[in-house]
Each structure stands twice: as structure tokens, then as C-alpha cells.
N, C-alpha and C. Protein backbone atom coordinates (compact mmCIF):
# COMPACT_ATOMS: atom_id res chain seq x y z
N UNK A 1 -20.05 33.04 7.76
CA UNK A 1 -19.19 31.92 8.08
C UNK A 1 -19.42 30.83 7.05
N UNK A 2 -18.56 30.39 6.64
CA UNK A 2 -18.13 29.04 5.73
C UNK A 2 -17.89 27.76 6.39
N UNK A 3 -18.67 26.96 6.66
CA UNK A 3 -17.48 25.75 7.09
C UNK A 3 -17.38 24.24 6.37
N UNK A 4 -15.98 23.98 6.39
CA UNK A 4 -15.86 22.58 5.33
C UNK A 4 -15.72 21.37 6.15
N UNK A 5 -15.79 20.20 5.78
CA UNK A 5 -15.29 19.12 6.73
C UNK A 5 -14.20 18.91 6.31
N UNK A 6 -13.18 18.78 7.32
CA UNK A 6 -12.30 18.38 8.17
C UNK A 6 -11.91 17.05 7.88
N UNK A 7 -11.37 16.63 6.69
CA UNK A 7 -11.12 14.59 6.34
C UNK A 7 -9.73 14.76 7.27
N UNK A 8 -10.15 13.46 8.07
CA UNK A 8 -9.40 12.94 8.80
C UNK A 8 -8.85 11.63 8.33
N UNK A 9 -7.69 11.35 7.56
CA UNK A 9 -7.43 9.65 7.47
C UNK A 9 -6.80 9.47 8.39
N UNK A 10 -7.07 7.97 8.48
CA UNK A 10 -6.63 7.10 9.82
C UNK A 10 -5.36 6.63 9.39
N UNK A 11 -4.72 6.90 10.28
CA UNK A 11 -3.47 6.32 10.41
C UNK A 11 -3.31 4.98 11.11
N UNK A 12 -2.47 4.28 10.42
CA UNK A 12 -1.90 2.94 11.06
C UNK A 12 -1.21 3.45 12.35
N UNK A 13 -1.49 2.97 13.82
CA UNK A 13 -1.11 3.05 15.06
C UNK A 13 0.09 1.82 15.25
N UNK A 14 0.57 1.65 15.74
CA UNK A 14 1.51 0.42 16.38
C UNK A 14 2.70 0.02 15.30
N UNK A 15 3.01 -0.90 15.97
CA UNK A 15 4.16 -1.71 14.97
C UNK A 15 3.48 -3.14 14.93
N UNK A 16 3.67 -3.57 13.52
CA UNK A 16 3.44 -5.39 13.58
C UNK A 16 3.46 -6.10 14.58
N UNK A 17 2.67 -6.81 15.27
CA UNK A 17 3.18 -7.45 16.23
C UNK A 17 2.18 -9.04 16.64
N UNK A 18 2.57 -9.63 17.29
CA UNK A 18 2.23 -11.02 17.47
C UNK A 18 2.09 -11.04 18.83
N UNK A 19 0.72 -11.51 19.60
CA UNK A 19 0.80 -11.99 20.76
C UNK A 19 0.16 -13.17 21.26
N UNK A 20 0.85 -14.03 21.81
CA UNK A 20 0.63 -15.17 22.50
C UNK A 20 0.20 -15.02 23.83
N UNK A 21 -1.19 -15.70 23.83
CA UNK A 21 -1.88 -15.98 25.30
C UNK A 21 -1.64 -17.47 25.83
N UNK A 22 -1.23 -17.47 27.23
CA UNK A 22 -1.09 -18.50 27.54
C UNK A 22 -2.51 -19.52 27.65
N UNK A 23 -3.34 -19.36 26.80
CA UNK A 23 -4.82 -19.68 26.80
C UNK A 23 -4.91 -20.39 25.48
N UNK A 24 -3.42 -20.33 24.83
CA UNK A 24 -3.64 -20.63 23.74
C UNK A 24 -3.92 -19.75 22.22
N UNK A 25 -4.66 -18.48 22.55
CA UNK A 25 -4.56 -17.49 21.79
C UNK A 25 -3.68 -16.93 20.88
N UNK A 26 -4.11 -16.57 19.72
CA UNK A 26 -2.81 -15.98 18.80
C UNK A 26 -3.29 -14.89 18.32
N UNK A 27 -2.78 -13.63 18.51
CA UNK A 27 -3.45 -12.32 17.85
C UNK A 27 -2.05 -12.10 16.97
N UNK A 28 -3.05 -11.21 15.80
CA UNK A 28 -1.88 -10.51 15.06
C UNK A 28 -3.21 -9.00 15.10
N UNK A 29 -1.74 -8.15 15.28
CA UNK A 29 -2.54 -6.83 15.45
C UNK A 29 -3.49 -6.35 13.81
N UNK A 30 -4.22 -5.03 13.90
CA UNK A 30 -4.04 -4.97 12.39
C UNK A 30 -3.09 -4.62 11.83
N UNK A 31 -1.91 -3.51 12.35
CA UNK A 31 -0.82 -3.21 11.53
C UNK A 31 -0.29 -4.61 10.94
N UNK A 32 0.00 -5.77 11.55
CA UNK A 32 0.51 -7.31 10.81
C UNK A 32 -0.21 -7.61 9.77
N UNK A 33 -1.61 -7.27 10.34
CA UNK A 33 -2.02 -7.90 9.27
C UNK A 33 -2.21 -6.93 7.75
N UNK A 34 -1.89 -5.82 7.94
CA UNK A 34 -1.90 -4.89 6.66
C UNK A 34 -0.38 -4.72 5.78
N UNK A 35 0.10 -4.88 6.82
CA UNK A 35 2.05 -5.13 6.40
C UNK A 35 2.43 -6.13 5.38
N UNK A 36 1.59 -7.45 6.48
CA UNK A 36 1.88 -8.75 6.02
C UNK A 36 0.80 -8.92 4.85
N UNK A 37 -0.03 -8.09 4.64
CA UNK A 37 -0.91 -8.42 2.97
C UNK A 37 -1.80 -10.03 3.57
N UNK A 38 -2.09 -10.08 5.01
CA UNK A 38 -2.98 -11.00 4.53
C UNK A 38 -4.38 -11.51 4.79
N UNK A 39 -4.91 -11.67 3.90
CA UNK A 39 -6.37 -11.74 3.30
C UNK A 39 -7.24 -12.50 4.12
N UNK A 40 -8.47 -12.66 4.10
CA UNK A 40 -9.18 -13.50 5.03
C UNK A 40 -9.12 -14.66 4.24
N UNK A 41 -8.82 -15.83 5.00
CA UNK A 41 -8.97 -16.95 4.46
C UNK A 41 -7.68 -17.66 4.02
N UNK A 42 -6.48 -16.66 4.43
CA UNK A 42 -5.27 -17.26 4.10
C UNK A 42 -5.31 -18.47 5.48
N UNK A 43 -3.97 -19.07 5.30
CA UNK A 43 -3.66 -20.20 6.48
C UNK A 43 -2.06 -19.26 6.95
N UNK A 44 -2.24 -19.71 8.43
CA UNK A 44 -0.56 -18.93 8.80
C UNK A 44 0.10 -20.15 9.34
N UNK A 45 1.31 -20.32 9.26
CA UNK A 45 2.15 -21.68 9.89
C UNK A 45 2.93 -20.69 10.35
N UNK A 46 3.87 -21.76 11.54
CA UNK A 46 4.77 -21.22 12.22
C UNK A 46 5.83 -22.33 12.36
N UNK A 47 7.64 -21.93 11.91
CA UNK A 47 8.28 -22.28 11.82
C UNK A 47 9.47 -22.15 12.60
N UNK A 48 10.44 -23.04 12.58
CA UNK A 48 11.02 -22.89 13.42
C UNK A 48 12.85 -22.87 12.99
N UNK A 49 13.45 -22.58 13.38
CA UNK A 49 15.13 -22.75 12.66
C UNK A 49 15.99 -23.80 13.83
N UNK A 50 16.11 -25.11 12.70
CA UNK A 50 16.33 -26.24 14.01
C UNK A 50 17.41 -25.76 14.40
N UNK A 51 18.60 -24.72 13.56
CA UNK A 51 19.92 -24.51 14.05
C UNK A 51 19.97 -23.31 14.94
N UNK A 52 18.95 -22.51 15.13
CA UNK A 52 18.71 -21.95 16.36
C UNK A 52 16.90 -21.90 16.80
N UNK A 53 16.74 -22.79 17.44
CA UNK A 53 15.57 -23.18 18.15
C UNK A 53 14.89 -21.72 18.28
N UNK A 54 15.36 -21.17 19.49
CA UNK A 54 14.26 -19.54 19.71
C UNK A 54 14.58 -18.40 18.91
N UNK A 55 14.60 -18.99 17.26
CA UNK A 55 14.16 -18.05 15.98
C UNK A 55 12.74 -18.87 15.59
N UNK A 56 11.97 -17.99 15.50
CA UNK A 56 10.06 -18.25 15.07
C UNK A 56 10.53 -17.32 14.05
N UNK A 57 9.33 -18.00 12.80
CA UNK A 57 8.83 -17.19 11.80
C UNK A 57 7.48 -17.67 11.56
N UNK A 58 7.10 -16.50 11.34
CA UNK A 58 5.38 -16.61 10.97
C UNK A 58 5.46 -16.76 9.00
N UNK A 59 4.73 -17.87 8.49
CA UNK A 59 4.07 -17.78 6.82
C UNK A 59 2.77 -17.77 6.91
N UNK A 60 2.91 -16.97 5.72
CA UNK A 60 1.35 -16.53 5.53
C UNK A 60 1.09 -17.83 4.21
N UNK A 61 0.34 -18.75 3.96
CA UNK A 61 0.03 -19.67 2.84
C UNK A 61 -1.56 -19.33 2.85
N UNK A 62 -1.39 -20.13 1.84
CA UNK A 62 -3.35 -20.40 0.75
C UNK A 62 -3.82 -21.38 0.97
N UNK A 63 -2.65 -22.33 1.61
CA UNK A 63 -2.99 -23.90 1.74
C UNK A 63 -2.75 -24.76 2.80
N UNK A 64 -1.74 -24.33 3.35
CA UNK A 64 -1.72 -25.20 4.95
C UNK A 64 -1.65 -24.43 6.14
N UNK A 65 -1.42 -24.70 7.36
CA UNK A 65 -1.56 -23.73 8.73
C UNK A 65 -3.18 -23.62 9.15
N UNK A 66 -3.15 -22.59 9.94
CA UNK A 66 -4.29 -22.44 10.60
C UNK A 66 -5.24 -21.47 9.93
N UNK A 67 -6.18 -21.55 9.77
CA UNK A 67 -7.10 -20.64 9.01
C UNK A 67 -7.27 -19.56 9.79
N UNK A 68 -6.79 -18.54 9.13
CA UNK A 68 -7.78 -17.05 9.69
C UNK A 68 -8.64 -16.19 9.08
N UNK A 69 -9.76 -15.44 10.07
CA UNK A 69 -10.52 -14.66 9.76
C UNK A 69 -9.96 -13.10 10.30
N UNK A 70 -10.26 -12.42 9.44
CA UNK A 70 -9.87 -10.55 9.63
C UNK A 70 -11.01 -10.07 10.78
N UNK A 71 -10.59 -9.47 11.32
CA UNK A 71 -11.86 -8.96 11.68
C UNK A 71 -10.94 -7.47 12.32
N UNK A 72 -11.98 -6.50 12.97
CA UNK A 72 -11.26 -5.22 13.23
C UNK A 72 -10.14 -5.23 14.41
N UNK A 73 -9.98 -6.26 14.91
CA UNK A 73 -8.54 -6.08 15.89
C UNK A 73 -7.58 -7.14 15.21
N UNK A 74 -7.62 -7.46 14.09
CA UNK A 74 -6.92 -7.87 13.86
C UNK A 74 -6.86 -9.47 13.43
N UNK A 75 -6.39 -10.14 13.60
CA UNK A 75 -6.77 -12.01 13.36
C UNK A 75 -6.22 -12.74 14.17
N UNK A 76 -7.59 -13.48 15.10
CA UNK A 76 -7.18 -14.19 16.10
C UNK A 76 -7.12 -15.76 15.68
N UNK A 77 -6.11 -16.47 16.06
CA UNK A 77 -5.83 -17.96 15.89
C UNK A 77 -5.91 -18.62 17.27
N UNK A 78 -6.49 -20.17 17.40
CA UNK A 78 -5.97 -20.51 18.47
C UNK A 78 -5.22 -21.84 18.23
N UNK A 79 -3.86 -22.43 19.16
CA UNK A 79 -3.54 -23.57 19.16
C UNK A 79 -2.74 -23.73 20.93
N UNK A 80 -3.19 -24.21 21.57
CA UNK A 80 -2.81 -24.24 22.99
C UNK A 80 -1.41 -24.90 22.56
N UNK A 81 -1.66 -26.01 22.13
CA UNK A 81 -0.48 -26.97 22.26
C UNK A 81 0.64 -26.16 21.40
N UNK A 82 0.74 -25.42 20.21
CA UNK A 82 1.81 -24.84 19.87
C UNK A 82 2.22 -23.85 20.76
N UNK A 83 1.24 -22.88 21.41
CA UNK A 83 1.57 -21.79 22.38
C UNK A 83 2.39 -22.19 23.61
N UNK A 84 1.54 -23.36 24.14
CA UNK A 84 2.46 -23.83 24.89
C UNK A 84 3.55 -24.29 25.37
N UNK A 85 4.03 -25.00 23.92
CA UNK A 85 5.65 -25.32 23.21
C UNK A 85 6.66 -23.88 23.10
N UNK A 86 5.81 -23.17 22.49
CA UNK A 86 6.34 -21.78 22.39
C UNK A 86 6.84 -21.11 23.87
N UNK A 87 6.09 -20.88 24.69
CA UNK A 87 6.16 -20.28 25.80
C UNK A 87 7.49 -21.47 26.61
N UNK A 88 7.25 -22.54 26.44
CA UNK A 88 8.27 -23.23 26.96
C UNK A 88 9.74 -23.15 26.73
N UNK A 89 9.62 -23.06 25.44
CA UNK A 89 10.91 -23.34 24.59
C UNK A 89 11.44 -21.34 25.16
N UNK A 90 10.85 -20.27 25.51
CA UNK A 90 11.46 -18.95 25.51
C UNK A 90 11.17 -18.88 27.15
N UNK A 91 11.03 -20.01 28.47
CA UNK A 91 10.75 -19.60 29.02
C UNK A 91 10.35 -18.46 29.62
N UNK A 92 9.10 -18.85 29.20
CA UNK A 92 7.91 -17.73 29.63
C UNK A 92 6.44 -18.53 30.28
N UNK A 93 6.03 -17.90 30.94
CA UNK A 93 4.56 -18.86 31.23
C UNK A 93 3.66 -17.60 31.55
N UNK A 94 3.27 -16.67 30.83
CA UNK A 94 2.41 -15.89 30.67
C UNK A 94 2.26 -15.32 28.98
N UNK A 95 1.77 -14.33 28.91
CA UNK A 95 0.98 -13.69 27.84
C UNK A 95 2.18 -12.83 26.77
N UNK A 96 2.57 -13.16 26.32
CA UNK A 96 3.62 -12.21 25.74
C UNK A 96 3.61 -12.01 24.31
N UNK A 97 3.89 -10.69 24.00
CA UNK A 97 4.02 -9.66 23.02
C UNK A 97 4.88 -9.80 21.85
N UNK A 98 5.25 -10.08 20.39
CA UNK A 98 6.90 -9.97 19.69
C UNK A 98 6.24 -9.07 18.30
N UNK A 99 7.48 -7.87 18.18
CA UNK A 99 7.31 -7.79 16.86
C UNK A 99 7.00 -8.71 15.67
N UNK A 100 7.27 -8.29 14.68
CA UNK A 100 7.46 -9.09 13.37
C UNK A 100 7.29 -8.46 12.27
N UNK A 101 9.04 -9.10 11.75
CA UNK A 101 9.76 -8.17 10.56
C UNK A 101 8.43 -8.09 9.42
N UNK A 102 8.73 -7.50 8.25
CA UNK A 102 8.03 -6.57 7.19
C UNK A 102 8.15 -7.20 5.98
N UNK A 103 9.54 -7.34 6.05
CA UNK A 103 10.20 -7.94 4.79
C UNK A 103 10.56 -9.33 4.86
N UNK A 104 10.26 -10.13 4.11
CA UNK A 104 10.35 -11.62 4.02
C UNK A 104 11.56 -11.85 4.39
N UNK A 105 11.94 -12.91 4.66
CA UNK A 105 13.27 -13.71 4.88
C UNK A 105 13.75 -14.07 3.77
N UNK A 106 15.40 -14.10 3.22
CA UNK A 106 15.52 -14.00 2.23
C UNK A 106 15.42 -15.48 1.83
N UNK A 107 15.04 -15.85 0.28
CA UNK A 107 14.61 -16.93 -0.21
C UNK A 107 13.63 -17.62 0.07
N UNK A 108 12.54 -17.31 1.19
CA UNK A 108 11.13 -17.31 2.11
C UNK A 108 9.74 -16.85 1.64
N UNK A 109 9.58 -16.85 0.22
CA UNK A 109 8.49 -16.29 0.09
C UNK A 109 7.33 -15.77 1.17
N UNK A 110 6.77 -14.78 1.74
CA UNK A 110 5.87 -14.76 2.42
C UNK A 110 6.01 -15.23 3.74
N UNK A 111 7.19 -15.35 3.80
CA UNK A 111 7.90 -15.68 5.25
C UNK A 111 8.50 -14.75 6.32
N UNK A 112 8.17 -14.53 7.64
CA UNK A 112 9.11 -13.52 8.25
C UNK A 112 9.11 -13.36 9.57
N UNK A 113 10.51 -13.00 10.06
CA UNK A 113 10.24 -13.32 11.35
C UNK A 113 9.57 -12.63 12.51
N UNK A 114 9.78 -13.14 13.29
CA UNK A 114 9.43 -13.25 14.47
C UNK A 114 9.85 -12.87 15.77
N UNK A 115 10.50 -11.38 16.15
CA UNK A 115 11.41 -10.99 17.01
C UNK A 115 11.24 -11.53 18.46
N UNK A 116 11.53 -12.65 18.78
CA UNK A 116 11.52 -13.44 20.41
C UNK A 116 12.00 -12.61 20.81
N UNK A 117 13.64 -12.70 20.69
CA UNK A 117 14.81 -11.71 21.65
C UNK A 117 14.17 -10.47 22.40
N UNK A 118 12.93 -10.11 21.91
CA UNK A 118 12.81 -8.48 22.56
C UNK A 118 11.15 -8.78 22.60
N UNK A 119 10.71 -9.16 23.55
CA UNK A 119 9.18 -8.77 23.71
C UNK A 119 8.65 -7.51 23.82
N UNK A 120 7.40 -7.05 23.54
CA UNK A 120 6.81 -5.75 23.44
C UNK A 120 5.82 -5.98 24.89
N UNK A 121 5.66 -7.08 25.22
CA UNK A 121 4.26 -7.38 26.18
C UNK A 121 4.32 -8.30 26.97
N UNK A 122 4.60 -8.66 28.22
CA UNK A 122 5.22 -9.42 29.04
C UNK A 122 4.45 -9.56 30.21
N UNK A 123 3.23 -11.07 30.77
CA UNK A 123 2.81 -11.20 31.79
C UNK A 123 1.67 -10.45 31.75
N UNK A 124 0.94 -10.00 30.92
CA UNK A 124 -0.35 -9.12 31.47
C UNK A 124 -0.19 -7.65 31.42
N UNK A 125 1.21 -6.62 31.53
CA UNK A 125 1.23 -5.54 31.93
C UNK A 125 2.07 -5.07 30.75
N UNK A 126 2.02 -3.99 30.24
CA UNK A 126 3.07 -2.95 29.08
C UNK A 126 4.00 -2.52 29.74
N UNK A 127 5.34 -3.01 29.04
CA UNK A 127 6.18 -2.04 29.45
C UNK A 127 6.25 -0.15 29.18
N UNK A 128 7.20 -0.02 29.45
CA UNK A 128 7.63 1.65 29.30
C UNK A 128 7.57 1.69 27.59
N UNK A 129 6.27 2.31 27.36
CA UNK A 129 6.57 2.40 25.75
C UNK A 129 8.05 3.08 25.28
N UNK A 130 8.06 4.10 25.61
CA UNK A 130 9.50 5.08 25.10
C UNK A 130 10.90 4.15 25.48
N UNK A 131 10.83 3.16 26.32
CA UNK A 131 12.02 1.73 26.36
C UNK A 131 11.84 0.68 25.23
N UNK A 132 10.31 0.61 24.71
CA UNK A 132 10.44 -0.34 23.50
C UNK A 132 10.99 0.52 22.23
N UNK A 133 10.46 1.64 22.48
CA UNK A 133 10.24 2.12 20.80
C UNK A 133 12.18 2.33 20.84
N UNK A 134 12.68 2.87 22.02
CA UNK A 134 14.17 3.25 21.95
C UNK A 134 15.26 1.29 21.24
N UNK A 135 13.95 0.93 21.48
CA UNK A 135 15.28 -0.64 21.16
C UNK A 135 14.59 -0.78 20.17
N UNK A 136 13.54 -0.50 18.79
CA UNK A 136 13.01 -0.92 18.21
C UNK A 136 14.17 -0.21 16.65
């Protein structure tokens, strides 16, 4: 008998995604953060489109926003008071889930959004995966 090892690479699991705790919490999964290219020590801001209010986009900058650190689930931020604005403005008052696009916004360097319209994670509990992935 011969035997070889077996390389296993890891595959990226999930889709990009962003979740807001009503605690104030900000996760970006790791798929976001490998998509989105960004580094420890970047700053992320969050923007808003005054001509339609519940469009969010997440930027990734070098220089202003909130500082994050990488770590293996991904990069956690906190700001109550923006989360809280957030959750208000999409009435919601729990924990919720949003994609987020790949490709910049056009003329946005490093800019991109933020899918509100369709949460992935709603209140504490997962929906029917095979109902997200079918609208995704």
C-alpha cells in the first residue's frame, strides 16, 4: 500500500455580507472582507444616498471611518448610534443580515453597496437558505 495526502483547499463559504447587531455591532463576514480587499488597519465609512435614504454603501478608506482589525470571523466594528439610525431608518429593531455588492459603484472608488431591500438575517433566526440563495 502507498498512501499520499489528500490537499484539501479551503474554499470561500457564504456570500459577502454585513451584519448589524442591535448592540451596536458591525460584522463583515470573511468572504467581505476577501472580496472587498480589505487590509487590517483600513477605516470603513458608511454612506448614505440623500435621494434615496434606504440605499447604504459601505467604503473601504486609509484615512477616515472606523478602524478595523481582521481577525478569523471576519472584522468586527462597533457604533451603536449609527446602528441605531440604521435599524430605524429600515424599520427594524433587531439583528439583521445584508449582502454587499463586489464591484464598486460606478465613479466610487472602493465603494459598494449595501443590499437593504433583501436581508439574509432577520431578528436572531436564518431564514430558509434555498429562499435566499433563489433571490440572490
Amino acid at each position: 500500500m502507498k498512501l499520499k495526502v489528500i490537499e484539501i483547499k479551503k474554499i470561500e463559504q457564504g456570500v459577502p455580507s454585513i451584519t448589524f447587531c442591535k448592540n451596536g455591532r458591525i460584522i463583515l463576514n470573511p468572504s467581505a472582507v476577501n472580496k472587498l480587499k480589505i487590509k487590517d488597519g483600513n477605516r470603513i465609512q458608511f454612506l448614505q444616498d440623500e435621494e434615496a435614504p434606504e440605499d447604504v454603501y459601505i467604503k473601504i478608506s486609509s484615512s477616515d471611518g472606523l478602524r478595523c482589525g481582521i481577525n478569523k470571523n471576519g472584522v468586527s466594528l462597533y457604533s451603536h448610534e449609527f446602528v441605531g439610525k440604521l435599524l430605524r431608518l429600515l424599520k427594524k429593531c433587531d439583528t439583521i443580515r445584508f449582502r454587499i455588492a463586489t464591484v464598486p459603484i460606478d465613479g466610487h472608488e472602493s465603494t459598494y453597496a449595501i443590499f437593504t431591500s433583501n436581508s439574509i438575517f432577520r431578528g436572531g433566526k436564518a431564514k430558509d437558505r434555498t429562499e435566499i440563495l433563489t433571490k440572490l
